[in-house]
Each structure stands twice: as structure tokens, then as C-alpha cells.
PDB file of N, CA and C in Angstrom:
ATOM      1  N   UNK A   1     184.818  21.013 113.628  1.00  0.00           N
ATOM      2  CA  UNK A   1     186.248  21.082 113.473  1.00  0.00           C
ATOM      3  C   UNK A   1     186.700  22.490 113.071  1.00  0.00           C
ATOM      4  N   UNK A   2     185.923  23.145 112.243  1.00  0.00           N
ATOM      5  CA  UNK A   2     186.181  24.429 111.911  1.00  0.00           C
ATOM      6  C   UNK A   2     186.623  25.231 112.941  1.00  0.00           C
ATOM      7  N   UNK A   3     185.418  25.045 114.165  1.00  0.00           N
ATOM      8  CA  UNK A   3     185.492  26.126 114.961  1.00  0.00           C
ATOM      9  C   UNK A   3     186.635  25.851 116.129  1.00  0.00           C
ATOM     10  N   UNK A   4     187.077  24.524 116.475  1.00  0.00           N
ATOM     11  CA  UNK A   4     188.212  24.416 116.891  1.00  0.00           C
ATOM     12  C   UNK A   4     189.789  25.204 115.963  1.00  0.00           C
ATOM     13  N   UNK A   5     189.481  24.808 114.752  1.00  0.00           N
ATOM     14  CA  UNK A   5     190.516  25.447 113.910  1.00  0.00           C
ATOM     15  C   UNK A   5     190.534  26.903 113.939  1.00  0.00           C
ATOM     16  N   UNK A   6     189.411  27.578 113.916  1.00  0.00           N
ATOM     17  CA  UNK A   6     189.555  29.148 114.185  1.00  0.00           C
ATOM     18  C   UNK A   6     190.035  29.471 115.540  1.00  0.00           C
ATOM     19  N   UNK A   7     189.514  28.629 116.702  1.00  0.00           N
ATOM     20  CA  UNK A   7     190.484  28.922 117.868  1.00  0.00           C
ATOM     21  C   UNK A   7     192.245  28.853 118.136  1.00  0.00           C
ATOM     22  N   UNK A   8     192.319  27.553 117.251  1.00  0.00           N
ATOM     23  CA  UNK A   8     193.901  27.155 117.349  1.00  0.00           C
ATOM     24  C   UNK A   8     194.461  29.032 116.376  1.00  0.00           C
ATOM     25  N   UNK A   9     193.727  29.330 115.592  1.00  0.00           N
ATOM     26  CA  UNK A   9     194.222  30.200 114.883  1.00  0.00           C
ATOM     27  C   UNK A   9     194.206  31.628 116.117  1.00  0.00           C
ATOM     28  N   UNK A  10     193.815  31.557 116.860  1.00  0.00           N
ATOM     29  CA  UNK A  10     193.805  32.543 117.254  1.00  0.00           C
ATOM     30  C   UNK A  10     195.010  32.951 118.777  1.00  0.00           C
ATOM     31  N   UNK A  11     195.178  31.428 118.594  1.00  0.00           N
ATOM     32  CA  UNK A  11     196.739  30.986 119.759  1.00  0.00           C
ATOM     33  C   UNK A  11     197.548  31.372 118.990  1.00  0.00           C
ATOM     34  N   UNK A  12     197.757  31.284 117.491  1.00  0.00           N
ATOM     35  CA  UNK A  12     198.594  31.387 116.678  1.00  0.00           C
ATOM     36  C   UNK A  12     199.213  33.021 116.797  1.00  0.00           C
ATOM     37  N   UNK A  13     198.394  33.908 116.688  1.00  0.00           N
ATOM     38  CA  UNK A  13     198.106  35.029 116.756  1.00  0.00           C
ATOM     39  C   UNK A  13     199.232  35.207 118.429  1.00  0.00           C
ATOM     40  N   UNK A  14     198.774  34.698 119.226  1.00  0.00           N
ATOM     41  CA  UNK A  14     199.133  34.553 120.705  1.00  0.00           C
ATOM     42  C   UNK A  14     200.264  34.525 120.291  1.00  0.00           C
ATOM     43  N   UNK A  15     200.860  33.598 120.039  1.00  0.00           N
ATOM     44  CA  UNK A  15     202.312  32.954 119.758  1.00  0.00           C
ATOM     45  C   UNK A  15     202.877  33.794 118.839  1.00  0.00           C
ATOM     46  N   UNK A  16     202.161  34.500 118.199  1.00  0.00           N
ATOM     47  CA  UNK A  16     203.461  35.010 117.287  1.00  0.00           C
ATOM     48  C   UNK A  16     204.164  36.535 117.773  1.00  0.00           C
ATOM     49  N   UNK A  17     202.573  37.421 118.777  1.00  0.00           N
ATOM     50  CA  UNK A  17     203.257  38.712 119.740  1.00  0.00           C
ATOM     51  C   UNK A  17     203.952  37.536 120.865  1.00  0.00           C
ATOM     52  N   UNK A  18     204.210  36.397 121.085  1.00  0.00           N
ATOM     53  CA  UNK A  18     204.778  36.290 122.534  1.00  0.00           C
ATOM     54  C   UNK A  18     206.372  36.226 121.723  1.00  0.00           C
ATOM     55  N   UNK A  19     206.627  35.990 120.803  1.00  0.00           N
ATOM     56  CA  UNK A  19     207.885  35.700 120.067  1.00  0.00           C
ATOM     57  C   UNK A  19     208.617  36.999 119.287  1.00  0.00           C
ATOM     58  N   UNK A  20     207.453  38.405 118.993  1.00  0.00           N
ATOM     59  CA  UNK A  20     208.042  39.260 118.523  1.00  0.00           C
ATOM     60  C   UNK A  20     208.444  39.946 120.316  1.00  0.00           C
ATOM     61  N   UNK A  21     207.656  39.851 120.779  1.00  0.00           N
ATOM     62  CA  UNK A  21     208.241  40.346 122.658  1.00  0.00           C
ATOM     63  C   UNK A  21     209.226  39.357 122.633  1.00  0.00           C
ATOM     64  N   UNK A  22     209.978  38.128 122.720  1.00  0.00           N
ATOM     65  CA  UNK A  22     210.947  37.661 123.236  1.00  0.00           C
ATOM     66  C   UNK A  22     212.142  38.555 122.453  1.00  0.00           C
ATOM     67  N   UNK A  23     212.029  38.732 120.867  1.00  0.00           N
ATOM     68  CA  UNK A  23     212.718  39.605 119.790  1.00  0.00           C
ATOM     69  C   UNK A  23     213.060  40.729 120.394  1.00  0.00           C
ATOM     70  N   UNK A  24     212.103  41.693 121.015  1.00  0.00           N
ATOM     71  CA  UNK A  24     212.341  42.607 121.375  1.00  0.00           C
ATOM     72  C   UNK A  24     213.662  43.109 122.743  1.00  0.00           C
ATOM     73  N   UNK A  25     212.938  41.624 123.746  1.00  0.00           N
ATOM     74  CA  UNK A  25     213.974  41.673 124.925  1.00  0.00           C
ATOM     75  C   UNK A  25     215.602  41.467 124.289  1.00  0.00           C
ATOM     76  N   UNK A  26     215.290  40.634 123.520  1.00  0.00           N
ATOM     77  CA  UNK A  26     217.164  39.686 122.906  1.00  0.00           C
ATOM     78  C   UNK A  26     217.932  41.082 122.212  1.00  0.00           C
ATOM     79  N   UNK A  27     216.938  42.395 121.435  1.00  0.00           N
ATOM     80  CA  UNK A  27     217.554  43.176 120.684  1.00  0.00           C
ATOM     81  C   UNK A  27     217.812  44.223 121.806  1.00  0.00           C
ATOM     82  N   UNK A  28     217.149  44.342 122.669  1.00  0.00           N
ATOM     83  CA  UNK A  28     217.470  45.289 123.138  1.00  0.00           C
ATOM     84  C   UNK A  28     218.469  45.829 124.718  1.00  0.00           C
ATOM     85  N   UNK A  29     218.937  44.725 124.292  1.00  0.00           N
ATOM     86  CA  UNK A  29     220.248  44.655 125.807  1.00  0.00           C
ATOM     87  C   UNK A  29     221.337  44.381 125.528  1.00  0.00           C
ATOM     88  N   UNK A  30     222.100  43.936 125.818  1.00  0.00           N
ATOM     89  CA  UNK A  30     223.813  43.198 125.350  1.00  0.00           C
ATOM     90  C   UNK A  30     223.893  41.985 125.017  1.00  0.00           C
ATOM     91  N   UNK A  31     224.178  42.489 123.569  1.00  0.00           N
ATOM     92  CA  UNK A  31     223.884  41.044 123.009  1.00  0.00           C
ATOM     93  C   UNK A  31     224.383  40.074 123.244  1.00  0.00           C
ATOM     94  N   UNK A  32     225.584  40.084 123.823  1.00  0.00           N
ATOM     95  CA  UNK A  32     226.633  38.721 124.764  1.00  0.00           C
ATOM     96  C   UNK A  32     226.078  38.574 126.506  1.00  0.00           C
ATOM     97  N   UNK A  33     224.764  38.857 126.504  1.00  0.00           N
ATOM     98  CA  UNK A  33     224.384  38.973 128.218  1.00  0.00           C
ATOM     99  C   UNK A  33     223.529  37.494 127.945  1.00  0.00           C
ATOM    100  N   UNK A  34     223.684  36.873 129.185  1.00  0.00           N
ATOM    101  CA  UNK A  34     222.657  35.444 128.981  1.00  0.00           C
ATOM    102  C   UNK A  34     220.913  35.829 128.939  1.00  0.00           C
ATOM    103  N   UNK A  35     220.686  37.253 129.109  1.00  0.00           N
ATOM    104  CA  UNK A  35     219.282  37.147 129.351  1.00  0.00           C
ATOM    105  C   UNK A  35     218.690  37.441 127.340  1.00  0.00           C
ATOM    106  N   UNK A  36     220.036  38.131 126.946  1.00  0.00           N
ATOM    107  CA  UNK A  36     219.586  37.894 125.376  1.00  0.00           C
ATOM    108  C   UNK A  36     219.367  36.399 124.582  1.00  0.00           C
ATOM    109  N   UNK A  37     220.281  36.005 124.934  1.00  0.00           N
ATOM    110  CA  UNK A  37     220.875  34.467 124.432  1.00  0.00           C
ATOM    111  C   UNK A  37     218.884  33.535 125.085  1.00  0.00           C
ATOM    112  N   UNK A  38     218.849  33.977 126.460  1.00  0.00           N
ATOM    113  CA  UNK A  38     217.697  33.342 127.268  1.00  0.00           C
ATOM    114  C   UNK A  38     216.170  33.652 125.997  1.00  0.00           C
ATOM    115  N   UNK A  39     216.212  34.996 125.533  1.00  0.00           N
ATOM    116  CA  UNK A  39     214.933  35.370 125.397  1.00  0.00           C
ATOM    117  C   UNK A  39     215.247  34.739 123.445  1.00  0.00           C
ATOM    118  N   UNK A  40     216.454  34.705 123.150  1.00  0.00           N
ATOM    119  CA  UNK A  40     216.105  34.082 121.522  1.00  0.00           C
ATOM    120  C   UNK A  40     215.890  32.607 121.706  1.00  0.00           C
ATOM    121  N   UNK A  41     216.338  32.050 122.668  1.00  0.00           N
ATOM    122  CA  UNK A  41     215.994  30.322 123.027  1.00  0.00           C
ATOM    123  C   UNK A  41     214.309  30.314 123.033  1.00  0.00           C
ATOM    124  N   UNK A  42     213.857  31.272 123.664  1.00  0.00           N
ATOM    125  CA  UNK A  42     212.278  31.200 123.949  1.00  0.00           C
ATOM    126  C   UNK A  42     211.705  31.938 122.770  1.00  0.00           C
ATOM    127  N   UNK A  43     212.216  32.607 121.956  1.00  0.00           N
ATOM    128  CA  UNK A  43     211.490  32.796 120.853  1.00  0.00           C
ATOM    129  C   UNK A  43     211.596  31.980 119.962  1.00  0.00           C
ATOM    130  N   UNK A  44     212.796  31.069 119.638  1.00  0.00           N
ATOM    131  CA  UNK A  44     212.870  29.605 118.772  1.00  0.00           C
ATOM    132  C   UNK A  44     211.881  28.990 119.336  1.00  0.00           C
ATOM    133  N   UNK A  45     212.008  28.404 120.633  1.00  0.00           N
ATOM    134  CA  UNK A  45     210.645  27.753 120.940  1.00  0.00           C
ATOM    135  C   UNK A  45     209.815  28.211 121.011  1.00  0.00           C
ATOM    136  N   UNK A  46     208.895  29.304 120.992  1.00  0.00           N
ATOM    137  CA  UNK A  46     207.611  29.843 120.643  1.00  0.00           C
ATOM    138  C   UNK A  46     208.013  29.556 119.182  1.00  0.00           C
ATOM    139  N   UNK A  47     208.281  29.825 118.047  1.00  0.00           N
ATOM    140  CA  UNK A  47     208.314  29.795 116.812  1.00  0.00           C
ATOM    141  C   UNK A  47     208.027  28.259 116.252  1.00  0.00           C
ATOM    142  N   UNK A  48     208.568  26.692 117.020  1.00  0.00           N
ATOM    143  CA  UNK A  48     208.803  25.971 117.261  1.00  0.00           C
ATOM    144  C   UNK A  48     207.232  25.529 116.855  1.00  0.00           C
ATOM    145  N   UNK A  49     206.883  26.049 118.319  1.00  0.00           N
ATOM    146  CA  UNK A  49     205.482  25.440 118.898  1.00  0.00           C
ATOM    147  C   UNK A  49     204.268  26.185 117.808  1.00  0.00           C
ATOM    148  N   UNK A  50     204.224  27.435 117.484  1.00  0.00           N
ATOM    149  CA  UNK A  50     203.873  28.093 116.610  1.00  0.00           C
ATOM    150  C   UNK A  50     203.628  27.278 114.743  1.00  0.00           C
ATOM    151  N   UNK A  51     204.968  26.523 114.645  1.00  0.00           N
ATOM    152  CA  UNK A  51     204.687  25.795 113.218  1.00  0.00           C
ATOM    153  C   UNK A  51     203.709  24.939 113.714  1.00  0.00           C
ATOM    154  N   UNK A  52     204.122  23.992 114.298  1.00  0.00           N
ATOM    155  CA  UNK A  52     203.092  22.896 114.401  1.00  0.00           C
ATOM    156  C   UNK A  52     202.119  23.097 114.949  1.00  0.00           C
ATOM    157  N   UNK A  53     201.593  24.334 115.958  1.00  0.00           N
ATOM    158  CA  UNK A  53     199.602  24.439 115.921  1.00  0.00           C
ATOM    159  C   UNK A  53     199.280  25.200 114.306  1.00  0.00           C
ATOM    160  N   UNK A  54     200.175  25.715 113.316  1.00  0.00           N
ATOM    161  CA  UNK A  54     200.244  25.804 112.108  1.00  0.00           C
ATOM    162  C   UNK A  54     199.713  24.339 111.175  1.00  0.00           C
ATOM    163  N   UNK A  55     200.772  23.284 111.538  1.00  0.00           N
ATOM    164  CA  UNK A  55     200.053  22.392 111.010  1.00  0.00           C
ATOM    165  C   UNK A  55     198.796  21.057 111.611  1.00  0.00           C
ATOM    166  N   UNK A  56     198.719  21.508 112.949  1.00  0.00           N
ATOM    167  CA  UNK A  56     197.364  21.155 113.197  1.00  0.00           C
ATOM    168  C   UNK A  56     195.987  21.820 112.962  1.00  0.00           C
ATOM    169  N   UNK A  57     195.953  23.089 112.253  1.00  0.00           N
ATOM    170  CA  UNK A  57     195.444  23.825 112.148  1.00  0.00           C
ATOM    171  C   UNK A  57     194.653  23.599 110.448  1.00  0.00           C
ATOM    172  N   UNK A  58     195.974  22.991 109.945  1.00  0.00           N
ATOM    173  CA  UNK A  58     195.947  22.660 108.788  1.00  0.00           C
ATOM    174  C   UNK A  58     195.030  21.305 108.411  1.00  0.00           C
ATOM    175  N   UNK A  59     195.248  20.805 109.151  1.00  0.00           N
ATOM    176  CA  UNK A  59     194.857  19.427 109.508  1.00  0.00           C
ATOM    177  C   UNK A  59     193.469  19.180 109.721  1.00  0.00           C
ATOM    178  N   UNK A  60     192.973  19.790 110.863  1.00  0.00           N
ATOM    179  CA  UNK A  60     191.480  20.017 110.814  1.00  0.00           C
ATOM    180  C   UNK A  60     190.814  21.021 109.815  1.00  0.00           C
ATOM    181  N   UNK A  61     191.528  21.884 108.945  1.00  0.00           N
ATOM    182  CA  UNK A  61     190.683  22.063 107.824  1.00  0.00           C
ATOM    183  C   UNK A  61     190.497  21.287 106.653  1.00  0.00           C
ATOM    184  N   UNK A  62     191.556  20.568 106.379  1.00  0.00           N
ATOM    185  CA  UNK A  62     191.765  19.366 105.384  1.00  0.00           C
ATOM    186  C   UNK A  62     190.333  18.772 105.124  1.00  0.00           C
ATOM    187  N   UNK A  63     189.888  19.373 103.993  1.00  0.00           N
ATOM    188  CA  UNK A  63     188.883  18.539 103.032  1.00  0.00           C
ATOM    189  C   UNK A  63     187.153  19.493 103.693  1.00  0.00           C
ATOM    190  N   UNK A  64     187.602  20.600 104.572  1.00  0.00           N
ATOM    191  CA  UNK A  64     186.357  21.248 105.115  1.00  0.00           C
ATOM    192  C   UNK A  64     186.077  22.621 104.200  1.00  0.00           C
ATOM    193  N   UNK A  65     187.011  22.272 103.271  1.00  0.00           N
ATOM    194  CA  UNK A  65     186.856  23.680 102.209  1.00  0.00           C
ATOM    195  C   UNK A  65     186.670  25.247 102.766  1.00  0.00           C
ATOM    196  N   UNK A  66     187.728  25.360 104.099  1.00  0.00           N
ATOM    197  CA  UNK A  66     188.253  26.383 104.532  1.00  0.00           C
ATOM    198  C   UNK A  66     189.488  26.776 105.185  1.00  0.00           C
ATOM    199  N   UNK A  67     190.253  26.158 104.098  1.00  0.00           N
ATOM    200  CA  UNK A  67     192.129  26.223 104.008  1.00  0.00           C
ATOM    201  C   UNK A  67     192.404  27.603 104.118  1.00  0.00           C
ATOM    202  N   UNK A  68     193.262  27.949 104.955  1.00  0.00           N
ATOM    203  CA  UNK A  68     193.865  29.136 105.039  1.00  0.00           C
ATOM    204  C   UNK A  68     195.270  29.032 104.730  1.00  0.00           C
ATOM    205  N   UNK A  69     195.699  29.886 104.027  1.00  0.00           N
ATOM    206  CA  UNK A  69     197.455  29.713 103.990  1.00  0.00           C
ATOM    207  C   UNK A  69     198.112  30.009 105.312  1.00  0.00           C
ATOM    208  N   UNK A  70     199.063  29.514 105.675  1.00  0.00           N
ATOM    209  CA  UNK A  70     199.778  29.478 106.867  1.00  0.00           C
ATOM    210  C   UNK A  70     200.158  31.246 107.130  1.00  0.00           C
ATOM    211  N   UNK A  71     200.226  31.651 108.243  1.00  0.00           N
ATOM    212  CA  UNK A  71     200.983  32.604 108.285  1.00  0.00           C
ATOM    213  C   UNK A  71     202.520  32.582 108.422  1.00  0.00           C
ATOM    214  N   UNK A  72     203.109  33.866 107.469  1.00  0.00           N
ATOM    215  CA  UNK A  72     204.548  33.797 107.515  1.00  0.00           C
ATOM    216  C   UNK A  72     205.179  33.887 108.467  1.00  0.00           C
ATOM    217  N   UNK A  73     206.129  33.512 109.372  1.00  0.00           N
ATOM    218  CA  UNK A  73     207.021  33.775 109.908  1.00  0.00           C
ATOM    219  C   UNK A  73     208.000  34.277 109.641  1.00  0.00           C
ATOM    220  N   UNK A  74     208.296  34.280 108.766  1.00  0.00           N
ATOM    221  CA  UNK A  74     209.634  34.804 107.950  1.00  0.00           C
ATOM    222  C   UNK A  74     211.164  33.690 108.083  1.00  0.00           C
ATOM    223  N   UNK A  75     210.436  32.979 108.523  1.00  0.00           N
ATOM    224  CA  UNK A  75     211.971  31.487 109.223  1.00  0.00           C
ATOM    225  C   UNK A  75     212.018  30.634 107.779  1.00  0.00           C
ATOM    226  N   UNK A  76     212.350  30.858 107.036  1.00  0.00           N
ATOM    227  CA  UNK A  76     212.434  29.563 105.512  1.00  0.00           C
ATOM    228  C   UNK A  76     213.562  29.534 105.317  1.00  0.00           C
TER     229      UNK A  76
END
């Protein structure tokens, strides 16, 4: 289970440059253009999908005495 959990962690990783790139597209065009509005919809949902392999991640370490704290997102 561990070593599934170090993989999910490493999607995590995936998911979190695919969401600072969606950040990047939304900041850097007009902010009233639909392709900004398009790329923060897809970074909510990467962020989305991102918590919860967070807490499946969590899940298969549960009781394997190699809990990692979640990484921040900065979304609280």
C-alpha cells in the first residue's frame, strides 16, 4: 500500500504544476476573455481532483506509520 501511496503522491505533484500552468494562462490575458474564465474552471478542477487523491493518499497510509502531511494548496 505504501508504494501505491508514494505513486498517488507523485500525481499529486502532477496536479499541482498542471493547476499552477492553468494560473498562469487565466493571469496572463484579459481577464474578462472566456479563455481566462476557461483556464480558472480547469484549475478549480485540477485543485478539486488534487484534494481527494490527497485524501486517498491519506487513506492508504492510515495505520502504516508513514503519514505525510498533506500538501498546501493554499485554498482554506
Amino acid at each position: 500500500m505504501a508504494d501505491m501511496a508514494d505513486r498517488l503522491e507523485g500525481m499529486l505533484e502532477e496536479l499541482s504544476d498542471l493547476a499552477m500552468d492553468a494560473l498562469r494562462r487565466a493571469t496572463s490575458g484579459d481577464p474578462d476573455s472566456g479563455e481566462t474564465g476557461d483556464a480558472l474552471a480547469l484549475e478549480r478542477r485540477i485543485l478539486k481532483a488534487r484534494r481527494a487523491l490527497e485524501k486517498t493518499v491519506t487513506a492508504l497510509r492510515e495505520g502504516s506509520g508513514t503519514f505525510r502531511e498533506p500538501l498546501d494548496d493554499g485554498a482554506a
